[in-house]
C-alpha atoms as a PDB file:
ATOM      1  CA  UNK A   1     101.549 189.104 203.571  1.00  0.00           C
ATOM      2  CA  UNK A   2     100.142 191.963 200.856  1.00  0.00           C
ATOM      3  CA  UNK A   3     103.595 191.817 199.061  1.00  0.00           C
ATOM      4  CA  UNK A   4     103.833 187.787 199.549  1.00  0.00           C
ATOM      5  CA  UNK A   5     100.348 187.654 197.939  1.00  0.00           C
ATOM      6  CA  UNK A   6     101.063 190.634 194.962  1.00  0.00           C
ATOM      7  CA  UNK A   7     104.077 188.642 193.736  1.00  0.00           C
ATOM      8  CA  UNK A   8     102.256 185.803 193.670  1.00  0.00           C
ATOM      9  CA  UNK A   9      99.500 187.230 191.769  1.00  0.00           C
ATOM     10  CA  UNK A  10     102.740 188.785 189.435  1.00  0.00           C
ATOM     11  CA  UNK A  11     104.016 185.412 188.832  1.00  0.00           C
ATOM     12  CA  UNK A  12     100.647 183.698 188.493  1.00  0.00           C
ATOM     13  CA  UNK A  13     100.024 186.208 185.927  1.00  0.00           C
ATOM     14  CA  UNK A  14     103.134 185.559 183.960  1.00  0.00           C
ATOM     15  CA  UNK A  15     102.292 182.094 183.800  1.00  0.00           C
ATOM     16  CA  UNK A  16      98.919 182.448 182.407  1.00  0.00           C
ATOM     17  CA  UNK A  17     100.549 184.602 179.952  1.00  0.00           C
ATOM     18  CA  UNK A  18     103.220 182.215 179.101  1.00  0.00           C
ATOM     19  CA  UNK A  19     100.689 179.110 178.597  1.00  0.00           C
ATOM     20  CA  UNK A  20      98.611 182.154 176.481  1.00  0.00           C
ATOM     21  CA  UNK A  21     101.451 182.717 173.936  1.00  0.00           C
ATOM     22  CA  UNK A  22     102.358 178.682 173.853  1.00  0.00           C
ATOM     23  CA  UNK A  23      98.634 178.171 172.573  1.00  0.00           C
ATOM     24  CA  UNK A  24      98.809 180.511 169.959  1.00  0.00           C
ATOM     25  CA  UNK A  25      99.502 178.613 166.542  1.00  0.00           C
ATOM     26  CA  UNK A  26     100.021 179.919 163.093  1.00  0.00           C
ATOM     27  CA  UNK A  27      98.442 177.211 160.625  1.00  0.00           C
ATOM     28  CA  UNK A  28     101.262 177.225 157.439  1.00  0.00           C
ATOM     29  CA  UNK A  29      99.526 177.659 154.386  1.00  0.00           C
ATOM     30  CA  UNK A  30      98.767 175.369 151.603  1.00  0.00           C
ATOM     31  CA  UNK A  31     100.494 176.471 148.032  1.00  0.00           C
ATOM     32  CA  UNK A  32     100.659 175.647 144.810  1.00  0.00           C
ATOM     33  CA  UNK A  33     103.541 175.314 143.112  1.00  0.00           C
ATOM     34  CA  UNK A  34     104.178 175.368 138.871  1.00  0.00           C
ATOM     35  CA  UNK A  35     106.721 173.560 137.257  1.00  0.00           C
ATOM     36  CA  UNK A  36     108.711 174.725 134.155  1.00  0.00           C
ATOM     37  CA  UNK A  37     107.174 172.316 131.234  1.00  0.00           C
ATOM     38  CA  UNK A  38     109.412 171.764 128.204  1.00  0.00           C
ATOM     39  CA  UNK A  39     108.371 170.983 124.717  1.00  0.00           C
ATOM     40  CA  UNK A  40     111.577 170.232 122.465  1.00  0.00           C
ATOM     41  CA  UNK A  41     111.563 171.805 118.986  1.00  0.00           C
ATOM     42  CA  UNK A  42     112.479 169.272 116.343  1.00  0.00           C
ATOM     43  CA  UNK A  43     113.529 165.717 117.503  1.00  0.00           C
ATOM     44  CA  UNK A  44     114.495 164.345 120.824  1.00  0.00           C
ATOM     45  CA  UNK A  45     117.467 162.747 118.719  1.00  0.00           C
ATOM     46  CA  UNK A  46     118.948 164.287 115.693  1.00  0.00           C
ATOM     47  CA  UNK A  47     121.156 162.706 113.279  1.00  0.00           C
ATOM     48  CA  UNK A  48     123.514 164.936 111.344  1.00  0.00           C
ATOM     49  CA  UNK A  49     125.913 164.094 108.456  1.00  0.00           C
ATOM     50  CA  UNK A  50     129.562 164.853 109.330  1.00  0.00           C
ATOM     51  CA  UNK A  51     130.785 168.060 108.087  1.00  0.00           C
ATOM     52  CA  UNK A  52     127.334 169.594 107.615  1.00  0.00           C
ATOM     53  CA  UNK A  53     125.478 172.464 109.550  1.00  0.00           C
ATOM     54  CA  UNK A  54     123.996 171.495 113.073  1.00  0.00           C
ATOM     55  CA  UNK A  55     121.537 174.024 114.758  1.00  0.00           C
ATOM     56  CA  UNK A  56     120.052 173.756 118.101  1.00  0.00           C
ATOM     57  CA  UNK A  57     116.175 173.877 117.433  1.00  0.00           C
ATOM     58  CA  UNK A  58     115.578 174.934 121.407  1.00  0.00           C
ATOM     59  CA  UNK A  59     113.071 174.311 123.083  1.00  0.00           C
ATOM     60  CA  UNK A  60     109.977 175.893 124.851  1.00  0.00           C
ATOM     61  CA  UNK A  61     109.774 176.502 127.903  1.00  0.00           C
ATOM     62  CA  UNK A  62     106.249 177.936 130.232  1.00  0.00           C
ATOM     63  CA  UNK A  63     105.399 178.228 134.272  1.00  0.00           C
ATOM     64  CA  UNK A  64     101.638 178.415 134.601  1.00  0.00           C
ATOM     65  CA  UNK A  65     101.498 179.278 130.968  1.00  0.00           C
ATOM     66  CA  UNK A  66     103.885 181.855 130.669  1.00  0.00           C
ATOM     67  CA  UNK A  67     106.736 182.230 128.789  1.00  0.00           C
ATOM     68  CA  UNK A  68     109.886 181.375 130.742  1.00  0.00           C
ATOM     69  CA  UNK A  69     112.184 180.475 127.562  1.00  0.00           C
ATOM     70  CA  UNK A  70     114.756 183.184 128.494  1.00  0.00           C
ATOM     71  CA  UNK A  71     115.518 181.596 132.188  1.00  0.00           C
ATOM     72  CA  UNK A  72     116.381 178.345 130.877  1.00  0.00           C
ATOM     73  CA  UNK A  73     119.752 177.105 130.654  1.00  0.00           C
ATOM     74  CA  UNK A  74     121.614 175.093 128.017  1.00  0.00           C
ATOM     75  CA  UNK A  75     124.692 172.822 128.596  1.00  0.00           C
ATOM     76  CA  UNK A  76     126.106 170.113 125.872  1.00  0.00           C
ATOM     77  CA  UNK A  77     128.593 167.024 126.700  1.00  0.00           C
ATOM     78  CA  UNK A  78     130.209 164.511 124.886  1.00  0.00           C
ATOM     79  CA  UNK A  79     127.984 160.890 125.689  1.00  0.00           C
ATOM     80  CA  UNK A  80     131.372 158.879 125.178  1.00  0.00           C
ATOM     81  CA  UNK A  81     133.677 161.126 127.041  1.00  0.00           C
ATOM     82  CA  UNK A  82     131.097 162.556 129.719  1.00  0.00           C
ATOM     83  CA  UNK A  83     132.989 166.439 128.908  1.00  0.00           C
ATOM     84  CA  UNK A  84     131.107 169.060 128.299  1.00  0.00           C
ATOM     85  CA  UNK A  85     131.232 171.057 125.221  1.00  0.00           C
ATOM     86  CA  UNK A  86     130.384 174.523 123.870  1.00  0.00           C
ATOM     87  CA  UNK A  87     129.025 173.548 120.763  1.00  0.00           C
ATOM     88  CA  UNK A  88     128.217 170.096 119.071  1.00  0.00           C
ATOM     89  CA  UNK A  89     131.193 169.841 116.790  1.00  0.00           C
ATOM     90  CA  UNK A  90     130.327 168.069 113.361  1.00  0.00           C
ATOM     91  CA  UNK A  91     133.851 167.388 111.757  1.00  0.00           C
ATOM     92  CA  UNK A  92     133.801 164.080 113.246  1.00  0.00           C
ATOM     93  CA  UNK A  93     131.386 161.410 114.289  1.00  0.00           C
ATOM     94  CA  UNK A  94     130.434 161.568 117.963  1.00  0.00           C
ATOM     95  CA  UNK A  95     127.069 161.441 120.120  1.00  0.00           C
ATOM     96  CA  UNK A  96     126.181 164.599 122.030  1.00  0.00           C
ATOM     97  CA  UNK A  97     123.569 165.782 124.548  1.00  0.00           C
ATOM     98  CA  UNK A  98     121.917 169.073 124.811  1.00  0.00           C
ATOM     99  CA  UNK A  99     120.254 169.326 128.052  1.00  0.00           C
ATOM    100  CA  UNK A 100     117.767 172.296 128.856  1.00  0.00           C
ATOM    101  CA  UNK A 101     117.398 173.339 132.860  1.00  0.00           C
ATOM    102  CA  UNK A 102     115.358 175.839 134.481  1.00  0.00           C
ATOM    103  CA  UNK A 103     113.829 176.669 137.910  1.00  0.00           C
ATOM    104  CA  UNK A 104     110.263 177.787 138.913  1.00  0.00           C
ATOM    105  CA  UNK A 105     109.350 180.681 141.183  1.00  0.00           C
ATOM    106  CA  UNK A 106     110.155 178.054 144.100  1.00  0.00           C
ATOM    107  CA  UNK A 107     113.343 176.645 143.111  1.00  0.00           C
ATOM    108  CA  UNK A 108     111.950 173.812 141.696  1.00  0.00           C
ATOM    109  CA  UNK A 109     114.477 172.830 138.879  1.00  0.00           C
ATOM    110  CA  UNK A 110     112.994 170.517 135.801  1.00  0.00           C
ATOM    111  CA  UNK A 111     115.430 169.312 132.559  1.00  0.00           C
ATOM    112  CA  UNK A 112     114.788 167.729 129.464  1.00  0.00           C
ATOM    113  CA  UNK A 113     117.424 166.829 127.065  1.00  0.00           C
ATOM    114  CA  UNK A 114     118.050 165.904 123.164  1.00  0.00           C
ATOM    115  CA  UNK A 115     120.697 163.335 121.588  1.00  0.00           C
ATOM    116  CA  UNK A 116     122.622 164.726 118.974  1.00  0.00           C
ATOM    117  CA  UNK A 117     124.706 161.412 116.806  1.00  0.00           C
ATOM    118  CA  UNK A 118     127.032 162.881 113.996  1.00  0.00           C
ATOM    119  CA  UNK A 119     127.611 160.201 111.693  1.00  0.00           C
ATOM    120  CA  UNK A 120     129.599 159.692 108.444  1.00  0.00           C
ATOM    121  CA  UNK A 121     127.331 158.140 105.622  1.00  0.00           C
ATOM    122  CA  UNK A 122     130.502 156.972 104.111  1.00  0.00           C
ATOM    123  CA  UNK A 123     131.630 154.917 106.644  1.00  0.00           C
ATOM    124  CA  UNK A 124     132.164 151.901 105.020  1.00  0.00           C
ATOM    125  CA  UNK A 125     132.629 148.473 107.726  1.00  0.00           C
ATOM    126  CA  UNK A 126     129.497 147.152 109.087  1.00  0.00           C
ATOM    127  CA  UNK A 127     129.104 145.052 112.351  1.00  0.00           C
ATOM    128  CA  UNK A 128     125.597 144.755 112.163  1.00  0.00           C
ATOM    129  CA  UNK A 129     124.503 141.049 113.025  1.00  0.00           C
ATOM    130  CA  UNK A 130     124.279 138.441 115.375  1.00  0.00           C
ATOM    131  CA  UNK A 131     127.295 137.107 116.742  1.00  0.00           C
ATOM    132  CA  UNK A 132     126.951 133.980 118.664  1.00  0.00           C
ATOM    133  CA  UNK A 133     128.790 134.074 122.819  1.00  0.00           C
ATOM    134  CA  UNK A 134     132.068 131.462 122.941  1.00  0.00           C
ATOM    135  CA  UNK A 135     131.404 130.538 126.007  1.00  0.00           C
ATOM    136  CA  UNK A 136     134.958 129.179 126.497  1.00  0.00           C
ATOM    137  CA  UNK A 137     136.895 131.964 125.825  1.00  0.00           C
ATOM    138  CA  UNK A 138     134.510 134.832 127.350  1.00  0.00           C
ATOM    139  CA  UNK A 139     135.430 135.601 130.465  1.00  0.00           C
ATOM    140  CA  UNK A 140     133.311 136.258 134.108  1.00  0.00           C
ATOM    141  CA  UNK A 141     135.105 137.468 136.395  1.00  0.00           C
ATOM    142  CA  UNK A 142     138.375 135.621 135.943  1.00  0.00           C
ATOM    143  CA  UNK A 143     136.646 132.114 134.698  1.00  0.00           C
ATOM    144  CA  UNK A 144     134.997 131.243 131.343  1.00  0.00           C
ATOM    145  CA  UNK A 145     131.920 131.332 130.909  1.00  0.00           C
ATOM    146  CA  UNK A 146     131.747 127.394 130.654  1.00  0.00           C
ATOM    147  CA  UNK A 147     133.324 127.080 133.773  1.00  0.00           C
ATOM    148  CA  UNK A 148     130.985 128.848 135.571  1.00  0.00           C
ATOM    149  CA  UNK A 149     128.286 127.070 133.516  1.00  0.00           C
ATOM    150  CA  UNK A 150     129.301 123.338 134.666  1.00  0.00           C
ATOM    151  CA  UNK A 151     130.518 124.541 138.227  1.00  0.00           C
ATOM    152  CA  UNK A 152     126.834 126.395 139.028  1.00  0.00           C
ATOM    153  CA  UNK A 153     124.642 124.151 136.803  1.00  0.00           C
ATOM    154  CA  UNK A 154     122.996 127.483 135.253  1.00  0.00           C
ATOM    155  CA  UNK A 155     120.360 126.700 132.944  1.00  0.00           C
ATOM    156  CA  UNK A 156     121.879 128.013 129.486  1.00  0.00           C
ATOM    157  CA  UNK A 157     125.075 126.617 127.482  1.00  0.00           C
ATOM    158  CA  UNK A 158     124.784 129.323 124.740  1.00  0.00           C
ATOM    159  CA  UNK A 159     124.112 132.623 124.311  1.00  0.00           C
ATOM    160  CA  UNK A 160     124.235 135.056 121.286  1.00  0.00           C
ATOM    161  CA  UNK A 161     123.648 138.776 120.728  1.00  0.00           C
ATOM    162  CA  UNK A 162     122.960 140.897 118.350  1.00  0.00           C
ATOM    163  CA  UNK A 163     123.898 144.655 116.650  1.00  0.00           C
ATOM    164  CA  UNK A 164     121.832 146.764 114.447  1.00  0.00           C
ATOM    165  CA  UNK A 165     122.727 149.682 112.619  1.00  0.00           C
ATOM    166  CA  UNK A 166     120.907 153.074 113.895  1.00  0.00           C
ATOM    167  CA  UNK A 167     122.975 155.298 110.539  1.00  0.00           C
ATOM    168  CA  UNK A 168     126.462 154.437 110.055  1.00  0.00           C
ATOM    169  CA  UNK A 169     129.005 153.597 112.538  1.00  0.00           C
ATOM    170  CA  UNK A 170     126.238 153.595 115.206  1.00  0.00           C
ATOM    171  CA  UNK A 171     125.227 150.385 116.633  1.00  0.00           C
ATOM    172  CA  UNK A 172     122.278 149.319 119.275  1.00  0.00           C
ATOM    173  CA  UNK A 173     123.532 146.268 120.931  1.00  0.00           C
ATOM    174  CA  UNK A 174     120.721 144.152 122.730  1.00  0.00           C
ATOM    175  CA  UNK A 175     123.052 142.469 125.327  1.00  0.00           C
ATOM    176  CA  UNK A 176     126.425 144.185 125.712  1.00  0.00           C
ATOM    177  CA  UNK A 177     126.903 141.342 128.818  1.00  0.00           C
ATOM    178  CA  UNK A 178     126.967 138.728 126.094  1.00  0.00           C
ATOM    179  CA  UNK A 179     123.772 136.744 127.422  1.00  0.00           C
ATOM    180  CA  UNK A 180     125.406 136.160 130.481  1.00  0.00           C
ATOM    181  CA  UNK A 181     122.302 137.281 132.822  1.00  0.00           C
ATOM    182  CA  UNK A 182     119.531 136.843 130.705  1.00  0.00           C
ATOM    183  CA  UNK A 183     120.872 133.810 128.446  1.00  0.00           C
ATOM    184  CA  UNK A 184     123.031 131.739 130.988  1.00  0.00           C
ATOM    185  CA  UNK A 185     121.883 132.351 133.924  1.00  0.00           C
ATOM    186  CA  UNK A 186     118.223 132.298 132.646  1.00  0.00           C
ATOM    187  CA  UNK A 187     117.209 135.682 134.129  1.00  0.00           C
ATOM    188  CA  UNK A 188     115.524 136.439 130.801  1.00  0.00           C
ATOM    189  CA  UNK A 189     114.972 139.349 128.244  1.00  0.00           C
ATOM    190  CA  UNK A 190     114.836 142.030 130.982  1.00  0.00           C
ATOM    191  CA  UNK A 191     118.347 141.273 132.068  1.00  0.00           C
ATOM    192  CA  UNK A 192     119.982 142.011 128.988  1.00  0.00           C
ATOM    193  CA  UNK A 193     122.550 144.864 129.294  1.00  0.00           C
ATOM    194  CA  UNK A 194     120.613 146.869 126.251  1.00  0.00           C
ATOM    195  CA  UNK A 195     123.008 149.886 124.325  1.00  0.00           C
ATOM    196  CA  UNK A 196     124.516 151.924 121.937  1.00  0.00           C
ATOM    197  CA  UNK A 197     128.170 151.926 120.626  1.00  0.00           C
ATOM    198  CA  UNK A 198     130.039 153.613 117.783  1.00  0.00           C
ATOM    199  CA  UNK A 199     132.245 151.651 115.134  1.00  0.00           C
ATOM    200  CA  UNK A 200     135.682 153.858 115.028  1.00  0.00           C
ATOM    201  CA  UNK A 201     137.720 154.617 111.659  1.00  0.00           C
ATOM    202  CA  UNK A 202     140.179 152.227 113.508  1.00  0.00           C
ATOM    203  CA  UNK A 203     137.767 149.547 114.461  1.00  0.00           C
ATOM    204  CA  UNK A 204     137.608 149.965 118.294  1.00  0.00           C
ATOM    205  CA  UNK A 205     134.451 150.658 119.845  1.00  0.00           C
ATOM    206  CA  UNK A 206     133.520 153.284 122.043  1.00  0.00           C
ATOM    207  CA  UNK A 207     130.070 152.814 124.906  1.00  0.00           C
ATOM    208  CA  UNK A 208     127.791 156.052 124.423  1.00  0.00           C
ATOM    209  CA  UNK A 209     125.442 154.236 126.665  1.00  0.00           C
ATOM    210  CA  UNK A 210     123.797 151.278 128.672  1.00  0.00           C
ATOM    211  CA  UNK A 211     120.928 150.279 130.358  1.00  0.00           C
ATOM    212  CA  UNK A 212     119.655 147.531 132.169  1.00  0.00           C
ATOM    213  CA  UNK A 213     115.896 147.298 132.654  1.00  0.00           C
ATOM    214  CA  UNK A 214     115.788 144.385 135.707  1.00  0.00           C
ATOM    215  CA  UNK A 215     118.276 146.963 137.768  1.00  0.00           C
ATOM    216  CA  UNK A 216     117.568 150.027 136.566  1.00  0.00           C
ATOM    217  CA  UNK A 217     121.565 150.874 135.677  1.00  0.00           C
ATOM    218  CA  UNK A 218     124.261 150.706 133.260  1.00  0.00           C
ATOM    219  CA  UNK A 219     128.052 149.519 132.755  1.00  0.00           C
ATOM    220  CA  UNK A 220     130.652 151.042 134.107  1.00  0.00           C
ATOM    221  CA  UNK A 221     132.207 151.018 131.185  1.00  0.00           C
ATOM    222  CA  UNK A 222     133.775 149.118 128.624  1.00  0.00           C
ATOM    223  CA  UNK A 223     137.407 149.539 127.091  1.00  0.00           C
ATOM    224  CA  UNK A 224     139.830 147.505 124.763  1.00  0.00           C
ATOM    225  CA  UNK A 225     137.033 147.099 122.587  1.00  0.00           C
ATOM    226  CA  UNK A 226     137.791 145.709 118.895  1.00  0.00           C
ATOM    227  CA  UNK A 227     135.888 145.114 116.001  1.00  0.00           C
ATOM    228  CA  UNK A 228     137.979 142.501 113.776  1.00  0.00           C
ATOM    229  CA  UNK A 229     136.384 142.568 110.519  1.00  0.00           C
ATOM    230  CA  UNK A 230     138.634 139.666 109.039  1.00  0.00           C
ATOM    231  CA  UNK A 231     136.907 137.262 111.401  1.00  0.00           C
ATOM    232  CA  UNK A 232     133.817 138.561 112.359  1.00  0.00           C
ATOM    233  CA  UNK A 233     135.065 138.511 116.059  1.00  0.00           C
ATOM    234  CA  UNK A 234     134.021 141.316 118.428  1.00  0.00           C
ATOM    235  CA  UNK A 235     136.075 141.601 121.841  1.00  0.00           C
ATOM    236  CA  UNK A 236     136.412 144.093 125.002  1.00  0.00           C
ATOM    237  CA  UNK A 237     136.485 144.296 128.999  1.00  0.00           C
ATOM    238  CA  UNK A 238     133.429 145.849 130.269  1.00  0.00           C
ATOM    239  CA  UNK A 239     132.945 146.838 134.568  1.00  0.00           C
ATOM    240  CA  UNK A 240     129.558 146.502 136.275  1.00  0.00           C
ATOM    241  CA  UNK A 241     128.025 147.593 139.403  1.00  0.00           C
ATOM    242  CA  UNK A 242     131.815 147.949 140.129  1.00  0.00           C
ATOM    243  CA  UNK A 243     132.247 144.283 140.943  1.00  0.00           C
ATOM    244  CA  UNK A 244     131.396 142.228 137.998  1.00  0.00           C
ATOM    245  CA  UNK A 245     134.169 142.154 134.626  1.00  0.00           C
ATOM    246  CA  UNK A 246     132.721 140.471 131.939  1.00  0.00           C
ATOM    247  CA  UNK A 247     135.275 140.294 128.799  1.00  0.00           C
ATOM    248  CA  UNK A 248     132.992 138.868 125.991  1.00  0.00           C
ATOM    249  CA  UNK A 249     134.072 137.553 122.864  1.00  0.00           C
ATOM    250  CA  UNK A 250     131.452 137.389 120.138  1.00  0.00           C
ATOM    251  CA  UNK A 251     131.802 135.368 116.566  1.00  0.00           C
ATOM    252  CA  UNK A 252     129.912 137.163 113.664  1.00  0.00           C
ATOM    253  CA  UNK A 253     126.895 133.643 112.629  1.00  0.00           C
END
């Protein structure tokens, strides 16, 4: 009976000690943590004549006010090709980002990044202007425009667009969809497909980038784009959201 009750007592004891350790907690902590803050030097986009000098101006970099400049990292790409680059190369018009990385004493990673456009101030064709949508011969997915137009009853018959010169060869398009969202369909202004596109020595035009502000992305891309300067006539396929194919053809007004 004396052992019976000892290993009871044993066991009991165990328990208690058990249901002791279970009720001890460890409360975690609060921190603070300090991001890396950037401050470009120079622009946040540069614009440098073709065959001229280009120096990175850098940037500064601090965690909790210190100087962290020498743990940031630098990478460059091409905008139009997406391939990264070792140095901005200026014997040829392109558009370029330099992006600046670094991460805090918590692995906390913040970026910031500059546009670099290397332009010829000779170039001499223009496309700035508005250019008016022919709605029978640009093409939605497979149907013109009109089509669409008479088969949906959208509110718009007419749409137009237009291109304005940033420096030579450089354009900022305000609806590289042709009006087809915000004009046609009667979404309005934020639905226009806003970007930037370079003129080529050859007159095709190449996307450096796109943005649309009602759906917070861009084109896929766009490709078999031409400039005809003999009839004012602008023409290419462009993909979105992987679905839609929208193959505009603008007419210089």
């Amino acid at each position: 009976m004396k052992k019976i009750l000892f290993n009871i007592l044993i066991c009991t004891g165990l328990v208690t000690l058990a249901s002791c350790e279970k009720k001890v907690t460890t409360e975690d902590p609060s921190t603070i943590t300090y991001y890396v803050q950037f401050e470009l030097n120079g622009e946040e986009s540069m614009l440098v004549p073709v065959n001229s000098t280009f120096t990175d101006p850098g940037v500064s970099a601090t965690e909790n006010g210190v100087d962290v400049k020498d743990h940031v990292a630098v990478s460059m790409k091409n905008l139009v090709t997406g391939a990264e680059v070792k140095a901005i190369p200026t014997n040829t018009p392109g558009a370029y980002s330099i992006d600046y990385s670094a991460a805090n004493a918590d692995g906390f990673t913040v970026s910031a990044s500059r546009e670099v456009i290397v332009y010829d101030p000779d170039f001499a064709v223009s496309l700035a202007g508005t250019y008016d949508t022919d709605i029978n011969q640009s093409i939605y997915n497979d149907h013109p425009f009109s089509d669409w137009i008479v088969a949906k009853g959208y509110p718009g018959n007419s749409a137009s667009v237009t291109f304005t010169e940033i420096v030579p060869g450089f354009y900022r398009c305000n609806d590289l969809l042709a009006g087809w969202y915000g004009q046609i369909r009667g979404y309005g202004a934020k639905y226009y497909m806003g970007g930037i596109v370079i003129l080529n020595a050859d007159n095709s035009l190449s996307l450096v980038s796109s943005y649309i502000a009602g759906w917070g992305d861009s084109l896929d891309y766009i490709e078999n784009a031409v400039y005809d300067p003999a009839t004012g006539t602008i023409t290419y396929d462009s993909s979105y959201a992987g679905q839609i194919f929208i193959s505009p053809v603008l007419v210089k007004q």
